[in-house]
C-alpha atoms as a PDB file:
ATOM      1  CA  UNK A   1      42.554  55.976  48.851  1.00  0.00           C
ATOM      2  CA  UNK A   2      42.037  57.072  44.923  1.00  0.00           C
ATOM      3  CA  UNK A   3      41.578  60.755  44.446  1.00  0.00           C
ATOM      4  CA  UNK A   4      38.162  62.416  43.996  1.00  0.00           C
ATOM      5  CA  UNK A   5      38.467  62.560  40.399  1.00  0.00           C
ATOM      6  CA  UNK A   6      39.479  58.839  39.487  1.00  0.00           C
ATOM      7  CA  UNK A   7      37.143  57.348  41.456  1.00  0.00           C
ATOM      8  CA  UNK A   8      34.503  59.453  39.856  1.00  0.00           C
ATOM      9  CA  UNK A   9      35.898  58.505  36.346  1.00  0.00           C
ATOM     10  CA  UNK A  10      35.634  54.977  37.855  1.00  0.00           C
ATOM     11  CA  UNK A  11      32.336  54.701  38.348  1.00  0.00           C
ATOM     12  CA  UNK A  12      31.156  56.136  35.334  1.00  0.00           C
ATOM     13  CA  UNK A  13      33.361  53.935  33.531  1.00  0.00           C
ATOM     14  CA  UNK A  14      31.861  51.648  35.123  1.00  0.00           C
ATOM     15  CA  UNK A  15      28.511  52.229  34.258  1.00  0.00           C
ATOM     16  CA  UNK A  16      29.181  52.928  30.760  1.00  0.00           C
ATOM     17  CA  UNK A  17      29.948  49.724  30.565  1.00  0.00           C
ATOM     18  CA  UNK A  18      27.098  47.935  32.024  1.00  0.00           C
ATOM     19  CA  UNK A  19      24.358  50.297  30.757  1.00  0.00           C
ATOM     20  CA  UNK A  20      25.559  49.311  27.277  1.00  0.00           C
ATOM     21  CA  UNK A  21      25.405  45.501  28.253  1.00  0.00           C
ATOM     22  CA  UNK A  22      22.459  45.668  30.409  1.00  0.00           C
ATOM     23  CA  UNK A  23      20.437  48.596  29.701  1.00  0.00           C
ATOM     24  CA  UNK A  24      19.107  51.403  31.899  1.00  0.00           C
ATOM     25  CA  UNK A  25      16.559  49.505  34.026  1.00  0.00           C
ATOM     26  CA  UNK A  26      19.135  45.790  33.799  1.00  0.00           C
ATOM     27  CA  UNK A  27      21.872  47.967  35.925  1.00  0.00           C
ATOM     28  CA  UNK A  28      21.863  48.220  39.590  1.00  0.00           C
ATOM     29  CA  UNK A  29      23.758  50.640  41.629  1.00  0.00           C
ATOM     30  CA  UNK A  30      25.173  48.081  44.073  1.00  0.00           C
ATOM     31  CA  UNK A  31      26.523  46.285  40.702  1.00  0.00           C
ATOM     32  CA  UNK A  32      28.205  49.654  39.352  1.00  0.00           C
ATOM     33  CA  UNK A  33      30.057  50.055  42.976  1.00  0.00           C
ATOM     34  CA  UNK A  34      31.151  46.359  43.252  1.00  0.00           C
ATOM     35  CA  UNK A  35      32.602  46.181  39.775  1.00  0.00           C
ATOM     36  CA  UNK A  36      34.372  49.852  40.036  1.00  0.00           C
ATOM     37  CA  UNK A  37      35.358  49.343  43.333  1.00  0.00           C
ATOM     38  CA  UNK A  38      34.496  52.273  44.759  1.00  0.00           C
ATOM     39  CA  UNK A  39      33.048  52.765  48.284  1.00  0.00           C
ATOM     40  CA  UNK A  40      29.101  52.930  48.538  1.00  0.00           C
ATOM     41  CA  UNK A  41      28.884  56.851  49.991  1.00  0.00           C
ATOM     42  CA  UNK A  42      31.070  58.201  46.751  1.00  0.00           C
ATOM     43  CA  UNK A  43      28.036  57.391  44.897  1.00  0.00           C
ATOM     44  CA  UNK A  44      26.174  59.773  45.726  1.00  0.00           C
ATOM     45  CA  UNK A  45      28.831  62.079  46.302  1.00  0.00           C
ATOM     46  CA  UNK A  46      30.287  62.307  43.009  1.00  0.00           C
ATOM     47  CA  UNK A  47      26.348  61.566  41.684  1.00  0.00           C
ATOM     48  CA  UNK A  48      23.789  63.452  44.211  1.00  0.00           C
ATOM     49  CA  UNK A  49      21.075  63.058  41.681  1.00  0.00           C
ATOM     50  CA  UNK A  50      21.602  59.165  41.385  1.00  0.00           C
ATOM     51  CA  UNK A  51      20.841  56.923  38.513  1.00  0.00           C
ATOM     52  CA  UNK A  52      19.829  59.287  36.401  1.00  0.00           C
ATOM     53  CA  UNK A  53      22.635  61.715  36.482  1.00  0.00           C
ATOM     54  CA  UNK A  54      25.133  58.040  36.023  1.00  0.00           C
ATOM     55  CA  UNK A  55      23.519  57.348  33.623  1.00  0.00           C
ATOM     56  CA  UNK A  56      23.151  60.554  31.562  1.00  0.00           C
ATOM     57  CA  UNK A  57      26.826  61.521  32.136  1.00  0.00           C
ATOM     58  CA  UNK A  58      27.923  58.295  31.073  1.00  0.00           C
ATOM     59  CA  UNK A  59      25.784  58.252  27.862  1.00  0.00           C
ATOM     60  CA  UNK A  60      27.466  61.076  27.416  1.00  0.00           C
ATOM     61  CA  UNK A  61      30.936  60.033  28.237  1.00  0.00           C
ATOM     62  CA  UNK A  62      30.941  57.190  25.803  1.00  0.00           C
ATOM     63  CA  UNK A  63      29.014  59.234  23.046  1.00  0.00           C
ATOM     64  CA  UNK A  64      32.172  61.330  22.556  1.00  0.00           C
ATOM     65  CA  UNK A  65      34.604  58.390  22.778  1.00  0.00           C
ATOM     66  CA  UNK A  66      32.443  56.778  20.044  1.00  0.00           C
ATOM     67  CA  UNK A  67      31.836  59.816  18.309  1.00  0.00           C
ATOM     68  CA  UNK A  68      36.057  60.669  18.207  1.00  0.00           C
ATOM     69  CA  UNK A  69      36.490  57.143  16.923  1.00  0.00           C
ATOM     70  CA  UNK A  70      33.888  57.567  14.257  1.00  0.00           C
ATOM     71  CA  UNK A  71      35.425  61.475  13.334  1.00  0.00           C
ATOM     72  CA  UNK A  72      38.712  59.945  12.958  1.00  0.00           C
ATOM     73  CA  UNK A  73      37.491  56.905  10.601  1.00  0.00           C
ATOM     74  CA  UNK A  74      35.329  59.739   8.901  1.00  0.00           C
ATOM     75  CA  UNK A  75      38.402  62.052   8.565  1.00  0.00           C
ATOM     76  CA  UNK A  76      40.528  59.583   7.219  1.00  0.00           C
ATOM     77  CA  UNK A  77      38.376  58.091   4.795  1.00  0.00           C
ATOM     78  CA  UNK A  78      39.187  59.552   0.823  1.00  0.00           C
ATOM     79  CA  UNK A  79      35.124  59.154   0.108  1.00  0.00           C
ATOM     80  CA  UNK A  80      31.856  58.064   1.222  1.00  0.00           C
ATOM     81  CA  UNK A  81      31.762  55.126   0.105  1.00  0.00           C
ATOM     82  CA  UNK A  82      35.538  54.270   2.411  1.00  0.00           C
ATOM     83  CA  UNK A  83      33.949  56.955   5.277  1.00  0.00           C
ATOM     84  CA  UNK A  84      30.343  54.479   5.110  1.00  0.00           C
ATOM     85  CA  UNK A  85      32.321  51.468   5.297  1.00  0.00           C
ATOM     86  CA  UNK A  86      34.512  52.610   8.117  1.00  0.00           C
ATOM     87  CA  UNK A  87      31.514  53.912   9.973  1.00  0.00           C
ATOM     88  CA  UNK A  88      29.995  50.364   9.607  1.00  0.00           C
ATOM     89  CA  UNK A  89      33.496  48.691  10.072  1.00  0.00           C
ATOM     90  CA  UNK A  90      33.297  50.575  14.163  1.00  0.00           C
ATOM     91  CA  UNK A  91      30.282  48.954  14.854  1.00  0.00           C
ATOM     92  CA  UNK A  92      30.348  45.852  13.467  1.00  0.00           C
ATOM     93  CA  UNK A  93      33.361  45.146  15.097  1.00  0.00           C
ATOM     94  CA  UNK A  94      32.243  46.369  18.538  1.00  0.00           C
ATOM     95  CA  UNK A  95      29.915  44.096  18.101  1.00  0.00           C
ATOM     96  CA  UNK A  96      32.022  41.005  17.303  1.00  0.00           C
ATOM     97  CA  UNK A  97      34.550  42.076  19.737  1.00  0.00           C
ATOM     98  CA  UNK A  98      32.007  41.976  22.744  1.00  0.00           C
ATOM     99  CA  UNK A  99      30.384  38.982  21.198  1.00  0.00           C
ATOM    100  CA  UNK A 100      27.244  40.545  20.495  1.00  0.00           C
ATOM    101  CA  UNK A 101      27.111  41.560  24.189  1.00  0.00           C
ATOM    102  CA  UNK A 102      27.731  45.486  23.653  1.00  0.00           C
ATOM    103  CA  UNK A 103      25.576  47.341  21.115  1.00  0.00           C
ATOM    104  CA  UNK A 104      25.262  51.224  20.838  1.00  0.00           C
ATOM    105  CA  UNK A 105      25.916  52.736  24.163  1.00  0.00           C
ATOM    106  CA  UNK A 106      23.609  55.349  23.278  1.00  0.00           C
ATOM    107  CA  UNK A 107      20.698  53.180  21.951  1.00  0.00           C
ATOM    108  CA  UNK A 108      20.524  50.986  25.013  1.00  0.00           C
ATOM    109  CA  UNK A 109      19.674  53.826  27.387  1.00  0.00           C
ATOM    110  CA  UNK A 110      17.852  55.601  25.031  1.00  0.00           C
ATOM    111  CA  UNK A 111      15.256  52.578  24.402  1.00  0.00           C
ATOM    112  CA  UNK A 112      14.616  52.325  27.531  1.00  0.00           C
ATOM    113  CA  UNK A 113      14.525  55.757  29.159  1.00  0.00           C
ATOM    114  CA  UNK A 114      14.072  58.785  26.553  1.00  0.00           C
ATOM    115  CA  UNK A 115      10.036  58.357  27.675  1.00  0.00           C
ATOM    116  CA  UNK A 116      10.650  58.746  31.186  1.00  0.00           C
ATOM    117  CA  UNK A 117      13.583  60.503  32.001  1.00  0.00           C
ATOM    118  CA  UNK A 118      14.406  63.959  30.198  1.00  0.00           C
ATOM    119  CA  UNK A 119      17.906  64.526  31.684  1.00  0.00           C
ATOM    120  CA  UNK A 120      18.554  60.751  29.766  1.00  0.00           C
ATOM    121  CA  UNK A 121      16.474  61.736  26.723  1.00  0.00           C
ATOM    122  CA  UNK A 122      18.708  65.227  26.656  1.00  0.00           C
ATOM    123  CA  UNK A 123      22.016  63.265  26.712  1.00  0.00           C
ATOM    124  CA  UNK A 124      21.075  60.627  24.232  1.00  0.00           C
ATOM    125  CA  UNK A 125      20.071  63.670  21.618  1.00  0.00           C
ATOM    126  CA  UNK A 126      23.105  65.554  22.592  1.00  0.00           C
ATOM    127  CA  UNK A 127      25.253  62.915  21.556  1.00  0.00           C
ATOM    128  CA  UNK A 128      23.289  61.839  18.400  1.00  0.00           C
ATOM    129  CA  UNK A 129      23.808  65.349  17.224  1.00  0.00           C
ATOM    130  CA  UNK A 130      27.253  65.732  17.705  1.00  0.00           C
ATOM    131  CA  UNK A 131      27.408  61.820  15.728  1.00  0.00           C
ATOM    132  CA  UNK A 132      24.933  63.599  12.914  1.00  0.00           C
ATOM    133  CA  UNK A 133      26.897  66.637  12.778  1.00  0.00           C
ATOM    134  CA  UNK A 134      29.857  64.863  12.579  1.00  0.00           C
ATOM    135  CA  UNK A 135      28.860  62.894   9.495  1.00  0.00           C
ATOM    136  CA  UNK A 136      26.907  65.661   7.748  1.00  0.00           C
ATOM    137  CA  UNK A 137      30.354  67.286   7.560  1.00  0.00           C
ATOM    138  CA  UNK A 138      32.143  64.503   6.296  1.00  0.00           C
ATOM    139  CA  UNK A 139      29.584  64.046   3.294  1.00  0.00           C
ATOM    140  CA  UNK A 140      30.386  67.703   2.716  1.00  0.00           C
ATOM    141  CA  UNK A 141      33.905  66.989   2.503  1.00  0.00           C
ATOM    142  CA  UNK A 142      33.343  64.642  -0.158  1.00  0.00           C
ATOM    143  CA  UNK A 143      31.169  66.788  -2.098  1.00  0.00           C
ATOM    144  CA  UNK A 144      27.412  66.329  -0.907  1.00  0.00           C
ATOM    145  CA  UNK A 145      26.044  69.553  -1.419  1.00  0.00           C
ATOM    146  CA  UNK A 146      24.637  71.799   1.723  1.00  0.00           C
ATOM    147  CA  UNK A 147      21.498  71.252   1.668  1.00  0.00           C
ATOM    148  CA  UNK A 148      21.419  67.373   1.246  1.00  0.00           C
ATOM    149  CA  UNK A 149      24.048  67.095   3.498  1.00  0.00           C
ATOM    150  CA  UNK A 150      22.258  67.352   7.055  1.00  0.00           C
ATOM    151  CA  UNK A 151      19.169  64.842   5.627  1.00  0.00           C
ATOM    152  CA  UNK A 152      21.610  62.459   4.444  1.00  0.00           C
ATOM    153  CA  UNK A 153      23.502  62.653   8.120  1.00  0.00           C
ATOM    154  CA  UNK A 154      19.520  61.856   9.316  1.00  0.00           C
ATOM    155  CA  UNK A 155      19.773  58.731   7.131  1.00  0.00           C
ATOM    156  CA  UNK A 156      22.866  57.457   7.619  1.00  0.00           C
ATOM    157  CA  UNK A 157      22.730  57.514  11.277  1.00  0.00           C
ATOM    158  CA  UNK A 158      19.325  55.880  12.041  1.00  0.00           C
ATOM    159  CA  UNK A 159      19.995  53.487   9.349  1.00  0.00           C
ATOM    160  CA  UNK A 160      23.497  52.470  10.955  1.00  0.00           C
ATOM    161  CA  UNK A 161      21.298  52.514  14.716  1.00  0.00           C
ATOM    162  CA  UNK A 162      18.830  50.085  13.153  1.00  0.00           C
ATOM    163  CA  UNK A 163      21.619  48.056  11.079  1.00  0.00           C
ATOM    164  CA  UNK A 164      23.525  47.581  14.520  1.00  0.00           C
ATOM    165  CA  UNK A 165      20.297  46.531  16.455  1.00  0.00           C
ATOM    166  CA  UNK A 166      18.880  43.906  13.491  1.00  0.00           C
ATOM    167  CA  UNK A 167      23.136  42.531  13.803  1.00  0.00           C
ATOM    168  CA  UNK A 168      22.747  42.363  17.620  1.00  0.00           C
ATOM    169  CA  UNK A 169      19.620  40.565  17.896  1.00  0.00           C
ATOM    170  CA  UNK A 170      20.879  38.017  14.537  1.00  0.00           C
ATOM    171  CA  UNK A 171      24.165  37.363  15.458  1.00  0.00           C
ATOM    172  CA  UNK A 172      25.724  38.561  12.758  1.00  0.00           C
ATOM    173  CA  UNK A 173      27.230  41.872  11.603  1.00  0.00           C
ATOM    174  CA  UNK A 174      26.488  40.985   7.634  1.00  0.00           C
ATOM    175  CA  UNK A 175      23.461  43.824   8.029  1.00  0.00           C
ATOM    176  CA  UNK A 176      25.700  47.039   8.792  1.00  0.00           C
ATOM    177  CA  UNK A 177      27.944  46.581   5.970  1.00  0.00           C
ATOM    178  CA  UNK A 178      25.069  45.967   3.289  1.00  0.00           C
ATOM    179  CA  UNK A 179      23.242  48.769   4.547  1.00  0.00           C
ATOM    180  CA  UNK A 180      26.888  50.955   4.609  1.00  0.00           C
ATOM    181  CA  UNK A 181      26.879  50.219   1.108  1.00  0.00           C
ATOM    182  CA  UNK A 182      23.582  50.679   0.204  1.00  0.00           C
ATOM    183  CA  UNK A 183      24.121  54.299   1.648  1.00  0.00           C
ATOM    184  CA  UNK A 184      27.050  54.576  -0.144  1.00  0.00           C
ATOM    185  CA  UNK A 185      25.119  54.183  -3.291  1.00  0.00           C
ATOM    186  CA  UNK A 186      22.625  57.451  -2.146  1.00  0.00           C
ATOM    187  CA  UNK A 187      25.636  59.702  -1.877  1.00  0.00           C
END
């Protein structure tokens, strides 16, 4: 038998993965347990509040792995225009990689549920923020002053969202890197 804690990393794994592929409303809980492999009562064990708290904590689990992977691209870039393109660089190749099966594991959800649900809706934001902060301080790093530097976060952000959604539904990841460097131009 797996201990408490793996099996609970399991499942959220788990439905990480299919929320991203499938959406909020696409995933069932019967498909989350047969593809973790975990037996039917740890559901609501390690979940007592059900879909909704899956699906929030695992909005929020892969926010932060996409959000360290985006940091560290971010970090390592020498400006904006190398930090944009490495930003756009992530995605794109998620999306390529998954053959245009995974988009934004935040976006998914978030489409679907931020109306209805406000545990979701809270997770979603939280991890947008943290993404947002995260870039606002790497355009201060290269030299975007204060006060621009949080708007042009805004920007970049739901500009890369909507780039990686218009890629998705074409086929073809040619739309995040013009609009990286388009953004690149603005800072």
């Amino acid at each position: 038998m797996a201990p408490r804690g793996e099996t609970r990393e399991r499942v959220l794994r788990t439905a990480a993965e299919l929320f991203q592929r499938q959406g909020y409303h696409g995933t069932g809980l019967n498909q989350v347990l047969a593809q973790s492999g975990a037996p039917k009562g740890s559901l609501y064990f390690h979940f007592p509040d059900g879909k909704e708290q899956l699906a929030s904590e695992s909005v929020a689990l892969s926010g932060r792995a996409v959000g360290e992977a985006l940091a560290g691209a971010l970090v390592a870039a020498p400006d904006g225009r190398a930090g944009l393109a490495a930003l756009g660089d992530h995605f794109a190749r998620a999306l390529l990689e998954s053959d245009f099966g995974k988009g934004c594991p935040v976006a998914t959800v978030a489409l679907e549920t931020a109306a209805e649900s406000e545990t979701i809706r809270a997770a979603c934001d939280g991890t947008y923020t943290e993404w947002q902060g995260g870039i606002a301080m790497a355009l201060r790093g290269w030299g975007v002053p204060d006060e621009r530097a949080d708007p042009l976060a805004a920007l970049v952000l739901s500009s890369v969202q909507g780039a990686v959604m218009l890629a998705r539904v074409r086929r073809d990841v040619s739309v995040i890197h013009e609009v990286t460097r388009q953004l690149a131009d603005l800072i």
